[in-house]
PDB file of N, CA and C in Angstrom:
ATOM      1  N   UNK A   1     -24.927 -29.628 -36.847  1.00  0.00           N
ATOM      2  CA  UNK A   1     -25.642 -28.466 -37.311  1.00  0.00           C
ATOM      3  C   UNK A   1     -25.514 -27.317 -36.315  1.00  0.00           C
ATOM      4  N   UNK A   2     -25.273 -27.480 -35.375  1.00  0.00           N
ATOM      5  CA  UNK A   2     -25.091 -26.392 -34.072  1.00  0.00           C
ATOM      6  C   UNK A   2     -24.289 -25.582 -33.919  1.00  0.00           C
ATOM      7  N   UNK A   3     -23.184 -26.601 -34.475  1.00  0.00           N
ATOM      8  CA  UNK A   3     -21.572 -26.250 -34.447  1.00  0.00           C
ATOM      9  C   UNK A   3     -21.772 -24.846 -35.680  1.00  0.00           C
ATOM     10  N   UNK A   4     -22.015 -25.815 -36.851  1.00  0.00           N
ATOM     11  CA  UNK A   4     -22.062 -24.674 -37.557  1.00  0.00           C
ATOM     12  C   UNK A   4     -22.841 -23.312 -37.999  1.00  0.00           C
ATOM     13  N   UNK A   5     -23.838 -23.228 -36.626  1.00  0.00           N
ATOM     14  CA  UNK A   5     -24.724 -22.133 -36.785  1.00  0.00           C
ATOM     15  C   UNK A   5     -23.791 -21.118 -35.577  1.00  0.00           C
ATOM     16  N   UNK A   6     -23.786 -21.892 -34.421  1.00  0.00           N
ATOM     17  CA  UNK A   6     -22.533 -21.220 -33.505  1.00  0.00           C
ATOM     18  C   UNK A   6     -21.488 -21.031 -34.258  1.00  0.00           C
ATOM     19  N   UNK A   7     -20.743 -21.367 -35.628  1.00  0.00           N
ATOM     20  CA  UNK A   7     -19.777 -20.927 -36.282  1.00  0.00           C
ATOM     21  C   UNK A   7     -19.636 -19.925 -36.758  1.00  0.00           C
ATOM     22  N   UNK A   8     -20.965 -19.797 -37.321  1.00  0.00           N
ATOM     23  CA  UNK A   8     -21.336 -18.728 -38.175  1.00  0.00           C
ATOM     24  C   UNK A   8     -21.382 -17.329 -37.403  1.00  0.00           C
ATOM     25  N   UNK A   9     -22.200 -17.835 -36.093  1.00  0.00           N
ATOM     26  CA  UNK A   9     -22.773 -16.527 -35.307  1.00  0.00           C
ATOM     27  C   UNK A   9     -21.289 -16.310 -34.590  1.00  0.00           C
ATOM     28  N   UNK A  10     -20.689 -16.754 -34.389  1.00  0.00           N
ATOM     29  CA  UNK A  10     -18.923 -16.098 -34.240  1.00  0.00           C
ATOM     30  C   UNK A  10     -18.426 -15.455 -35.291  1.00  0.00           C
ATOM     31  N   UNK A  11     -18.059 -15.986 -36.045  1.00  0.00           N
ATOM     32  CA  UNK A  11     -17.664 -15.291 -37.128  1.00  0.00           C
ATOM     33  C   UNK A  11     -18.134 -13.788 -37.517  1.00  0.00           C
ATOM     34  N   UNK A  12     -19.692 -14.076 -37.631  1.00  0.00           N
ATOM     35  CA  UNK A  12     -20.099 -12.294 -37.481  1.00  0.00           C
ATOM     36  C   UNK A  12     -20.007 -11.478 -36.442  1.00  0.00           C
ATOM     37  N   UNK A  13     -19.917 -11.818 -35.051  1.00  0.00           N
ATOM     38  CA  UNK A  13     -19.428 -11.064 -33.905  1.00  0.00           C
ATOM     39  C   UNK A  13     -18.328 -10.685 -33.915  1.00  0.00           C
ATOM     40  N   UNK A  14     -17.574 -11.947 -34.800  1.00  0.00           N
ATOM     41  CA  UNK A  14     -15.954 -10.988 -35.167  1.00  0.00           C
ATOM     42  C   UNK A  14     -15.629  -9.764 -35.703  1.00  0.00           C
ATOM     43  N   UNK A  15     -16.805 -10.092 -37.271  1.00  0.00           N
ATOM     44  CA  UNK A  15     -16.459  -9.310 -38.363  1.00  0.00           C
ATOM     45  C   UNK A  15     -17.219  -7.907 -37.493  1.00  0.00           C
ATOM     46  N   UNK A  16     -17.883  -8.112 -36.751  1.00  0.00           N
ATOM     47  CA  UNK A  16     -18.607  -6.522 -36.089  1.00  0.00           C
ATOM     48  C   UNK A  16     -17.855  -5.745 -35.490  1.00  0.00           C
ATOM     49  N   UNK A  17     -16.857  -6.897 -34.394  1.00  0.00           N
ATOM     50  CA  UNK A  17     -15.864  -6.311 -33.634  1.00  0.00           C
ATOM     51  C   UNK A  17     -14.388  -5.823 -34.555  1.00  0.00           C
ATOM     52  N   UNK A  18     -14.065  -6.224 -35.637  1.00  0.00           N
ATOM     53  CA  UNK A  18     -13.078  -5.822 -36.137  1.00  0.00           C
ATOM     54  C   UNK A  18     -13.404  -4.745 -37.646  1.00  0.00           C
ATOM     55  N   UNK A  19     -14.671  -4.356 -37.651  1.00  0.00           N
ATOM     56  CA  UNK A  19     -15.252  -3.224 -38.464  1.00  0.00           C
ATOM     57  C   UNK A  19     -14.423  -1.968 -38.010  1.00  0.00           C
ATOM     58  N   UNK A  20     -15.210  -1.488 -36.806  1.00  0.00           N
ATOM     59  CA  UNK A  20     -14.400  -0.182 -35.952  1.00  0.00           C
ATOM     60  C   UNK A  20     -13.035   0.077 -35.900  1.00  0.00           C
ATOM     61  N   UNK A  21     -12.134  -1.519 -35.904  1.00  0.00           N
ATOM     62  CA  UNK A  21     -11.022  -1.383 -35.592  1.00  0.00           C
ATOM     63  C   UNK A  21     -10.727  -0.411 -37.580  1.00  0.00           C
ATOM     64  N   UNK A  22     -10.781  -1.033 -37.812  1.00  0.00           N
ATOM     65  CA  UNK A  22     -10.488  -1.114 -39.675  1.00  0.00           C
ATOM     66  C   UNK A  22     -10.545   0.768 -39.830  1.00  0.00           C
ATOM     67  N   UNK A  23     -11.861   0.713 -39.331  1.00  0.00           N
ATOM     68  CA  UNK A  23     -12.406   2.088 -39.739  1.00  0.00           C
ATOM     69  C   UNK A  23     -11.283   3.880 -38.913  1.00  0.00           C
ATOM     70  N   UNK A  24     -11.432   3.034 -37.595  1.00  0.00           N
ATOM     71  CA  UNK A  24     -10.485   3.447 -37.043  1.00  0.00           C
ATOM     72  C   UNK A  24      -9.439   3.534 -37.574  1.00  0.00           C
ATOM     73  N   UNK A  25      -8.428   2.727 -38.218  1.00  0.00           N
ATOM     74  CA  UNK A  25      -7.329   2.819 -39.137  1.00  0.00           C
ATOM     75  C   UNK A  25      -6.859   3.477 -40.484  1.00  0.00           C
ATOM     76  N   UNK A  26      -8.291   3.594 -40.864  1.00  0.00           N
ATOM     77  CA  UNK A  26      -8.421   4.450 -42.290  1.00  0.00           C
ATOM     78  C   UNK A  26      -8.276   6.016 -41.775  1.00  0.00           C
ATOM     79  N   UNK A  27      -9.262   6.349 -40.717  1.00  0.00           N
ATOM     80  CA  UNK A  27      -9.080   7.716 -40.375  1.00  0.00           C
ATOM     81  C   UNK A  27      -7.968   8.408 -39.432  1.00  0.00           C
ATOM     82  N   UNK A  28      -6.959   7.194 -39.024  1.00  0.00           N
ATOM     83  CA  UNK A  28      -6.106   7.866 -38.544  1.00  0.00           C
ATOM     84  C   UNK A  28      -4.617   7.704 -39.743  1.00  0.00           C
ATOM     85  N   UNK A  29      -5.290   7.005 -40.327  1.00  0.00           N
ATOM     86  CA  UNK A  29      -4.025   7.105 -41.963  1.00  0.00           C
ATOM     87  C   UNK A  29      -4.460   8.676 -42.826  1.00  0.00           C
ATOM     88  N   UNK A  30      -5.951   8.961 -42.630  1.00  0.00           N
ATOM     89  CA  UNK A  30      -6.494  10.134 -43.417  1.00  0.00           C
ATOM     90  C   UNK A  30      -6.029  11.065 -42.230  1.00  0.00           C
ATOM     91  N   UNK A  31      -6.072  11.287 -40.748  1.00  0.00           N
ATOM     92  CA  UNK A  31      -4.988  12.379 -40.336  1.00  0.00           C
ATOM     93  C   UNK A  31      -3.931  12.385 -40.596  1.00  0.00           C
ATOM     94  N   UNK A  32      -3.271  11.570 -40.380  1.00  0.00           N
ATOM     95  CA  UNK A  32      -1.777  11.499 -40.922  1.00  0.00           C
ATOM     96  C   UNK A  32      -1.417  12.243 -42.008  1.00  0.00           C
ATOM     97  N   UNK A  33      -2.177  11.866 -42.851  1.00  0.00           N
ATOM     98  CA  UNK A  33      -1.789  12.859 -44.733  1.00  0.00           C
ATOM     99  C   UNK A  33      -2.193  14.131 -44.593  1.00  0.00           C
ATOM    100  N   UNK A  34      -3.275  14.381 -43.346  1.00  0.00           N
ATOM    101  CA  UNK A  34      -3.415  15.553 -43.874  1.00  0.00           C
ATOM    102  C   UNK A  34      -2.501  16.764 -42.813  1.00  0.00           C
ATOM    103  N   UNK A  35      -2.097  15.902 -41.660  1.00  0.00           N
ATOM    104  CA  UNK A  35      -1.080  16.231 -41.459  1.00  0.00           C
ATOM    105  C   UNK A  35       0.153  16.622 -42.152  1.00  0.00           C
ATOM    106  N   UNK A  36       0.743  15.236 -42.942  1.00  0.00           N
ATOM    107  CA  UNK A  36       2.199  15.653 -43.888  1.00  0.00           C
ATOM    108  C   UNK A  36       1.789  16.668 -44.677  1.00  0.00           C
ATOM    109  N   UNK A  37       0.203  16.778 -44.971  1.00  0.00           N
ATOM    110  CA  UNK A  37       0.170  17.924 -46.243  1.00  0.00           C
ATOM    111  C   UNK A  37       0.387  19.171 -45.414  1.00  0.00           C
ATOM    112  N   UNK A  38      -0.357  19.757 -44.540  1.00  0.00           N
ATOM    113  CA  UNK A  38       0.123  20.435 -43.694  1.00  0.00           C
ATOM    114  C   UNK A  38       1.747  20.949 -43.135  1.00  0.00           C
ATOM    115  N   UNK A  39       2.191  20.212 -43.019  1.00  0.00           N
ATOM    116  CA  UNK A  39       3.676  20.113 -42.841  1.00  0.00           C
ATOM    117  C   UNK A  39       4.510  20.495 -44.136  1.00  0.00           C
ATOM    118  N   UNK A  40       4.302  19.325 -44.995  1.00  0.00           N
ATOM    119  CA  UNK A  40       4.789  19.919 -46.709  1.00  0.00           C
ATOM    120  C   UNK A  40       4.469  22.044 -46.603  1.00  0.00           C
ATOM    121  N   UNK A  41       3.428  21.944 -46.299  1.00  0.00           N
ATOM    122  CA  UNK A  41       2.788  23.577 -46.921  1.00  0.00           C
ATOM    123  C   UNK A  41       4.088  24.173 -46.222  1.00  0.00           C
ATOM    124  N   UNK A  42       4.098  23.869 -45.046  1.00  0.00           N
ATOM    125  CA  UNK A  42       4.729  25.132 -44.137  1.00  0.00           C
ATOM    126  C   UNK A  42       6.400  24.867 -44.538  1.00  0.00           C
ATOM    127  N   UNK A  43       6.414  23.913 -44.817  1.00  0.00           N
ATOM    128  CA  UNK A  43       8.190  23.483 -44.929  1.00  0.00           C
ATOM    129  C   UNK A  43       8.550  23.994 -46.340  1.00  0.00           C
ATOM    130  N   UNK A  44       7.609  24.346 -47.608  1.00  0.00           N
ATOM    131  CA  UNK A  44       7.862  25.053 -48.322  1.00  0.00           C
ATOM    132  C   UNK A  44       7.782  26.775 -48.746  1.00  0.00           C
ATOM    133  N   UNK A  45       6.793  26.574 -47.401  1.00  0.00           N
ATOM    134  CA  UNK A  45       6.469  28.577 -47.052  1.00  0.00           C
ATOM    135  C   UNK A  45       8.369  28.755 -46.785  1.00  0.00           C
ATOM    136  N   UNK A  46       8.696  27.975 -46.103  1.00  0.00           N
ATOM    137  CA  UNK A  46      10.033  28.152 -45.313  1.00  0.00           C
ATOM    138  C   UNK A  46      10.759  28.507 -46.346  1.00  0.00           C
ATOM    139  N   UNK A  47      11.364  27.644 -46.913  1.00  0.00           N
ATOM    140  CA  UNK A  47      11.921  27.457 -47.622  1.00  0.00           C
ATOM    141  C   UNK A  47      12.186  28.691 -49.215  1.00  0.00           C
ATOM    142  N   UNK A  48      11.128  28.891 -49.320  1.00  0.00           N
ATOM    143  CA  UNK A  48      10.326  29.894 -50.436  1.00  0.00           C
ATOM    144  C   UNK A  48      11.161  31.805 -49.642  1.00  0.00           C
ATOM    145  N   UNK A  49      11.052  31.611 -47.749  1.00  0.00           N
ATOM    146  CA  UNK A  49      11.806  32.901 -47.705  1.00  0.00           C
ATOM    147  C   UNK A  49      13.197  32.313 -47.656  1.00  0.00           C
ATOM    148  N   UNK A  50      13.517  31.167 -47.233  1.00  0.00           N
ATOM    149  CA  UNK A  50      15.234  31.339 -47.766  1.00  0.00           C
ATOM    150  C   UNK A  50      15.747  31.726 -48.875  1.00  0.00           C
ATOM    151  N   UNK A  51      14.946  31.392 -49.827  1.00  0.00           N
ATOM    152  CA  UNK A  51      15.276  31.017 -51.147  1.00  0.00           C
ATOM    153  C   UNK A  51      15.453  33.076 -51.612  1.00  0.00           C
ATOM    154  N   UNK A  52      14.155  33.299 -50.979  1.00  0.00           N
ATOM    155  CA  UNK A  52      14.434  34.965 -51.399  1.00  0.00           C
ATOM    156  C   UNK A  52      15.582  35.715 -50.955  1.00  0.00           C
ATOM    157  N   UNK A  53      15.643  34.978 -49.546  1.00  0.00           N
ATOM    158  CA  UNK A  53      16.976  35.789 -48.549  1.00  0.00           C
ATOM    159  C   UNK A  53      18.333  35.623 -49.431  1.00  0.00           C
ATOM    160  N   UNK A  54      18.747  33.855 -50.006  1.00  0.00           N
ATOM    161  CA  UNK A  54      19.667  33.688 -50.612  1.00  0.00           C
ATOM    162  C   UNK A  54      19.567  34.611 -52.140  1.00  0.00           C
ATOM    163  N   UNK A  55      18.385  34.941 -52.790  1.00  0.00           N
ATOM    164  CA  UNK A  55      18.546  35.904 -53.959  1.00  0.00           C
ATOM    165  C   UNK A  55      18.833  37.418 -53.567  1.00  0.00           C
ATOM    166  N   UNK A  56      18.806  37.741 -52.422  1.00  0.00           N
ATOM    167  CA  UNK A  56      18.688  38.889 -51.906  1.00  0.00           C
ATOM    168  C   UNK A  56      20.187  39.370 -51.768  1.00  0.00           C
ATOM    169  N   UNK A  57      20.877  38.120 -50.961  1.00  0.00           N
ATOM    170  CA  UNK A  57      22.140  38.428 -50.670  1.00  0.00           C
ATOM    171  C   UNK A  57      23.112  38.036 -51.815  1.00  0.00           C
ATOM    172  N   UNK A  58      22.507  38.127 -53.018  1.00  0.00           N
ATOM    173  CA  UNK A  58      23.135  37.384 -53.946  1.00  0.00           C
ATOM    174  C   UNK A  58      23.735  35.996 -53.909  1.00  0.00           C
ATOM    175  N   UNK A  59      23.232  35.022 -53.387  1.00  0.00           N
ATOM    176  CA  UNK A  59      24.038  33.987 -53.091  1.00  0.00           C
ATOM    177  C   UNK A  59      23.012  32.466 -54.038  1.00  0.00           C
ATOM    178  N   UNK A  60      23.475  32.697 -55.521  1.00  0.00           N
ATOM    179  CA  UNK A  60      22.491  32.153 -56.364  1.00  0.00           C
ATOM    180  C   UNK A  60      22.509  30.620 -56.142  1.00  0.00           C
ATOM    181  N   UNK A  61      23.222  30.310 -55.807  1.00  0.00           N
ATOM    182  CA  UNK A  61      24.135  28.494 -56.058  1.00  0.00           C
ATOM    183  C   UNK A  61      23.268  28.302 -54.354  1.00  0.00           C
ATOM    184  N   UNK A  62      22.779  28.519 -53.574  1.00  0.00           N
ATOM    185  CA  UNK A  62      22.197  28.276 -52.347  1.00  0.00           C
ATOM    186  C   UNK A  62      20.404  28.505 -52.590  1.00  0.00           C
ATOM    187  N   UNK A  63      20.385  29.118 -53.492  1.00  0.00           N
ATOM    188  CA  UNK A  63      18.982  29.595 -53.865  1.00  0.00           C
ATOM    189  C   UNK A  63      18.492  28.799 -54.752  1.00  0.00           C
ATOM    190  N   UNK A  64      19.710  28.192 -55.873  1.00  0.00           N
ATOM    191  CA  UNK A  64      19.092  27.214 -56.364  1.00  0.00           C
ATOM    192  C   UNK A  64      18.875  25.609 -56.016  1.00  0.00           C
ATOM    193  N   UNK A  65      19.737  25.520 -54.509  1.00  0.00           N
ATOM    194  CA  UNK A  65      19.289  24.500 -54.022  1.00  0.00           C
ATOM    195  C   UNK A  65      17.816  24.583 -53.084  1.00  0.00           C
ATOM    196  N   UNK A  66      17.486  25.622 -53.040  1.00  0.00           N
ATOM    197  CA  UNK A  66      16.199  25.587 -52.192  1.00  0.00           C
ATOM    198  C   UNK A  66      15.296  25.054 -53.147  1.00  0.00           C
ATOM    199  N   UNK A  67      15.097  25.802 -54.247  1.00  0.00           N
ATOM    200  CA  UNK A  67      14.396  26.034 -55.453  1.00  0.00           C
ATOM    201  C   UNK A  67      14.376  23.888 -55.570  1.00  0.00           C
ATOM    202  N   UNK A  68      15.678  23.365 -55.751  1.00  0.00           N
ATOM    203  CA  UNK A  68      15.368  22.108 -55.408  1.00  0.00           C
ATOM    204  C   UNK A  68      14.844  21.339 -54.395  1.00  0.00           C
ATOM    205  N   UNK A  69      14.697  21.738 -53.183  1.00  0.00           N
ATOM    206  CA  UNK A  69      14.081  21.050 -52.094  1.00  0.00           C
ATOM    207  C   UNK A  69      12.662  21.985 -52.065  1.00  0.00           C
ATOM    208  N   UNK A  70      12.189  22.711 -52.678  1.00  0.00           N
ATOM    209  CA  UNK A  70      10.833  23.313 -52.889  1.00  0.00           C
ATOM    210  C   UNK A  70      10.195  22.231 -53.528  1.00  0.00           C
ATOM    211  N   UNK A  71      10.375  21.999 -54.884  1.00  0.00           N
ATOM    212  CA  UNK A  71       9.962  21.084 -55.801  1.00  0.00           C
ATOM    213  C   UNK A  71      10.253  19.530 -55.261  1.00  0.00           C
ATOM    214  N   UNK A  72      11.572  18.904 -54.471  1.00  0.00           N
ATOM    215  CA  UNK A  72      10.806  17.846 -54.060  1.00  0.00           C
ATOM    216  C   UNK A  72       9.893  18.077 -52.808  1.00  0.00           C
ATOM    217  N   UNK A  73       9.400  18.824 -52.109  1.00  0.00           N
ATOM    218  CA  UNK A  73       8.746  19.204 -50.997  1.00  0.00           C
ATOM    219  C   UNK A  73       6.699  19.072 -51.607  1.00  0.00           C
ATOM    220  N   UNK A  74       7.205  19.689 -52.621  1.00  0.00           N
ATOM    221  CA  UNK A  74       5.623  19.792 -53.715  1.00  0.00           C
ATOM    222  C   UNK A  74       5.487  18.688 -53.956  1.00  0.00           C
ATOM    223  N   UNK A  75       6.545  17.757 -54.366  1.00  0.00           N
ATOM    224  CA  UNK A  75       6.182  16.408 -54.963  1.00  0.00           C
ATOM    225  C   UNK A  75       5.560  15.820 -54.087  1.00  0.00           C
ATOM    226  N   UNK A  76       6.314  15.094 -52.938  1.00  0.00           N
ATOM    227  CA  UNK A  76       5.650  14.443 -51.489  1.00  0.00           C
ATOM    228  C   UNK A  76       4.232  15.378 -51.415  1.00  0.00           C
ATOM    229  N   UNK A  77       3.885  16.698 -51.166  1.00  0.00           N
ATOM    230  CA  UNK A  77       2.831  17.314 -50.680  1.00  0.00           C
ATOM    231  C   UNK A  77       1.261  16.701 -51.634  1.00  0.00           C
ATOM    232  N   UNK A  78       1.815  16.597 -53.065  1.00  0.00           N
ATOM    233  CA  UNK A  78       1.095  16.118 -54.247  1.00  0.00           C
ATOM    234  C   UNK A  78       0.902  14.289 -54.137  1.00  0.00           C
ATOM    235  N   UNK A  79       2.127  13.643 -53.999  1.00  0.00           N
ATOM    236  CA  UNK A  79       2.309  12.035 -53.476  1.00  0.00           C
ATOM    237  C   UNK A  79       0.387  12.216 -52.371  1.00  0.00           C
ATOM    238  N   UNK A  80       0.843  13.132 -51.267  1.00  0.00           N
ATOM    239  CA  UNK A  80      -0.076  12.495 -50.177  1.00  0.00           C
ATOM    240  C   UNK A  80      -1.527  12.699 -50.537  1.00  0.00           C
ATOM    241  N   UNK A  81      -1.232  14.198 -51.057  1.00  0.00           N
ATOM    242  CA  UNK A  81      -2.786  14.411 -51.484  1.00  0.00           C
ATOM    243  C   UNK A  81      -3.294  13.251 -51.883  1.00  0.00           C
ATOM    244  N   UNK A  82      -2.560  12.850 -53.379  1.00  0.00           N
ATOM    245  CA  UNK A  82      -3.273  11.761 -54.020  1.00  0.00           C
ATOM    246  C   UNK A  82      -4.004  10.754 -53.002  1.00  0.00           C
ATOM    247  N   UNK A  83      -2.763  10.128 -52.256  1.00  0.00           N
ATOM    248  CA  UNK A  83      -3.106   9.317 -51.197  1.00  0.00           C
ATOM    249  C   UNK A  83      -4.467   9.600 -50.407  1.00  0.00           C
ATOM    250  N   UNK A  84      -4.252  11.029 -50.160  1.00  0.00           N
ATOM    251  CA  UNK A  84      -5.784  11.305 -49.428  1.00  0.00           C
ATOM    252  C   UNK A  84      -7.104  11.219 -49.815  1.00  0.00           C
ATOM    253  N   UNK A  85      -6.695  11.384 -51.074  1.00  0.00           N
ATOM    254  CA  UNK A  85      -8.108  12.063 -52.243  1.00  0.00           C
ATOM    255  C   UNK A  85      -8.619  10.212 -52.385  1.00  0.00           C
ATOM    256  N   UNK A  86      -7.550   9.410 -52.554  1.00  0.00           N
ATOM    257  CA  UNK A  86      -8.310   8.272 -52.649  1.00  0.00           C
ATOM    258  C   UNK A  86      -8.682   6.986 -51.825  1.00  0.00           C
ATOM    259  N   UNK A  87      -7.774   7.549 -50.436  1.00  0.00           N
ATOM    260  CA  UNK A  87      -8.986   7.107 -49.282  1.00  0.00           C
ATOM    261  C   UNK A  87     -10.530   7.665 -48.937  1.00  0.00           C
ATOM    262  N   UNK A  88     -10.593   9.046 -49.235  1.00  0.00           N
ATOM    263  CA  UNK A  88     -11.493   9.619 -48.993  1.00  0.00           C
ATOM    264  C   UNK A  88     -12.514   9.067 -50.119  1.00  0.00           C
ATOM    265  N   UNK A  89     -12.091   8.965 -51.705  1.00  0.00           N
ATOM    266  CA  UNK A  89     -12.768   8.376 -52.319  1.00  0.00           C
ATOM    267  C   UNK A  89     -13.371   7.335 -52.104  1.00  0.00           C
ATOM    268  N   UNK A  90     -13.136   5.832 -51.395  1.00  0.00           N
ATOM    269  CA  UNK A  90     -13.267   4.680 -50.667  1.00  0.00           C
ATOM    270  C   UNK A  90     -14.098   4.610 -49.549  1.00  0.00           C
ATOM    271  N   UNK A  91     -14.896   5.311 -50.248  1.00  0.00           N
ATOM    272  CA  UNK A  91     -16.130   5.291 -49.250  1.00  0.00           C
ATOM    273  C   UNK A  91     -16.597   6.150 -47.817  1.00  0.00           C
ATOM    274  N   UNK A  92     -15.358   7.040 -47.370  1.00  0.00           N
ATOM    275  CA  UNK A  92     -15.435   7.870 -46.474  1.00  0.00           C
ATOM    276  C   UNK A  92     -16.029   8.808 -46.914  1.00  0.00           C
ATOM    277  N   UNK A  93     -16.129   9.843 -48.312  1.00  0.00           N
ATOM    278  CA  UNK A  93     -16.329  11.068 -48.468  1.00  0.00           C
ATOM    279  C   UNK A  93     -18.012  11.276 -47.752  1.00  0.00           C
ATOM    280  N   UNK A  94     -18.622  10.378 -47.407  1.00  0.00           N
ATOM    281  CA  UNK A  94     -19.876  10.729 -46.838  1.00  0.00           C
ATOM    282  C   UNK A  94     -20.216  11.101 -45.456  1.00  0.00           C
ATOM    283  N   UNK A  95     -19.277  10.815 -44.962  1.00  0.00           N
ATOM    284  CA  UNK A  95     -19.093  10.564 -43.126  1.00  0.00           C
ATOM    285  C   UNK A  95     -18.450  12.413 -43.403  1.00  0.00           C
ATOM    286  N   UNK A  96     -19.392  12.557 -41.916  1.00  0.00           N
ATOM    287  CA  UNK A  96     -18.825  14.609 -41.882  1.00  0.00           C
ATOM    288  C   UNK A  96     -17.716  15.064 -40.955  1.00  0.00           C
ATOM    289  N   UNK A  97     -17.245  13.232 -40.402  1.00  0.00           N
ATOM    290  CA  UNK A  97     -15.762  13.508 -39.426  1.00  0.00           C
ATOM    291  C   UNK A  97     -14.840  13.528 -40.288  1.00  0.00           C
ATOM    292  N   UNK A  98     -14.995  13.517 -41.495  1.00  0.00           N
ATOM    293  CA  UNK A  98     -13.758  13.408 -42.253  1.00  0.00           C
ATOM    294  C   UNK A  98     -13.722  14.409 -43.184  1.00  0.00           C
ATOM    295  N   UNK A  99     -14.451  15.024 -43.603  1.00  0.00           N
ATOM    296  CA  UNK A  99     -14.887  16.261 -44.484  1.00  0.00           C
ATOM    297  C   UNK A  99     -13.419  17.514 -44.680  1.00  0.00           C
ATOM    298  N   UNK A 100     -12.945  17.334 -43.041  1.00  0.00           N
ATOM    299  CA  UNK A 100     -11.954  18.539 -43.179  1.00  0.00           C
ATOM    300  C   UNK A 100     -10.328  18.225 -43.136  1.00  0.00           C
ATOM    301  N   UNK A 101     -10.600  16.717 -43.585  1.00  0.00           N
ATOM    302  CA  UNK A 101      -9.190  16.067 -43.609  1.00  0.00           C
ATOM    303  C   UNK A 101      -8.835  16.806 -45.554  1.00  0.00           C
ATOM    304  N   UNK A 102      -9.505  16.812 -46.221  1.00  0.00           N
ATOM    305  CA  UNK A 102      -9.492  17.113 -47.684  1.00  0.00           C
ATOM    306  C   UNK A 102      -8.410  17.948 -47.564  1.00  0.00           C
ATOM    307  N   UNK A 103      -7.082  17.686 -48.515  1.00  0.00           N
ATOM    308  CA  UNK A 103      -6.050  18.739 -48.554  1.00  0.00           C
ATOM    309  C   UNK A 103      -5.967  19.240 -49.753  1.00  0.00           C
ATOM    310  N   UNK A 104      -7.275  20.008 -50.630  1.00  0.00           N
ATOM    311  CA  UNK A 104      -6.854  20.962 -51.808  1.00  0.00           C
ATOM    312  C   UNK A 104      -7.333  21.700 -51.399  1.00  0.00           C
ATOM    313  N   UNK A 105      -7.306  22.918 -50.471  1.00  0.00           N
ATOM    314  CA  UNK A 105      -7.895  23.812 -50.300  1.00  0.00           C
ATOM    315  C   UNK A 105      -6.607  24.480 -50.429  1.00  0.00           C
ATOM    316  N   UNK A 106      -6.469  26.087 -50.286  1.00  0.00           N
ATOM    317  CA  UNK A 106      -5.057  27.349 -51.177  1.00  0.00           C
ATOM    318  C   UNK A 106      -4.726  27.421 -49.874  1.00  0.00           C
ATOM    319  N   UNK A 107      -4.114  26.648 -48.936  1.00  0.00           N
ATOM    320  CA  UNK A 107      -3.314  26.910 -47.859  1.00  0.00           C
ATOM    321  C   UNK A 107      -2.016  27.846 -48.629  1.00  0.00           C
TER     322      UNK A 107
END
């Protein structure tokens, strides 16, 4: 009977000690995205003045490859959101360290 009350009371010292770790892991997966979203934004700001420079100089066949790496650039940017929106859904949206990881705001 000892064994298994000392079993028990390990077991929950575990599960206490490997809570933080967990939690810890969620919010540095929720920087991460909101990082790439970040990154996505600016790599399509970029992209958006090549794309004008190449219409500018007439050079359409270069403009319409931007126009393609814009749109997959949006896709991934949209991929992470999701990703974000539904860690944050999972029980974080209440905690106020995480509040400004949210990536739909009109960057």
């Amino acid at each position: 009977m000892k064994s298994l009350v000392l079993s028990l009371a390990a077991g929950a010292f575990g599960s206490l000690l490997a809570l933080p770790i967990a939690h810890a892991q969620d919010y540095q997966d929720m920087n991460n995205d909101a990082n790439s979203i970040r990154q996505d934004q600016r790599d399509i700001r970029h992209d958006r003045r090549e794309q004008r420079e190449d219409i500018e100089n007439g050079n359409f066949g270069a403009a319409v490859k931007e126009q393609g790496e814009i749109e997959q650039r949006r896709e991934n940017e949209n991929e992470t959101k999701q990703d974000l929106n539904n860690d944050m859904s999972n029980g974080y949206r209440d905690n106020d360290a995480t509040r400004h990881y949210h990536g739909d705001d009109n960057d």
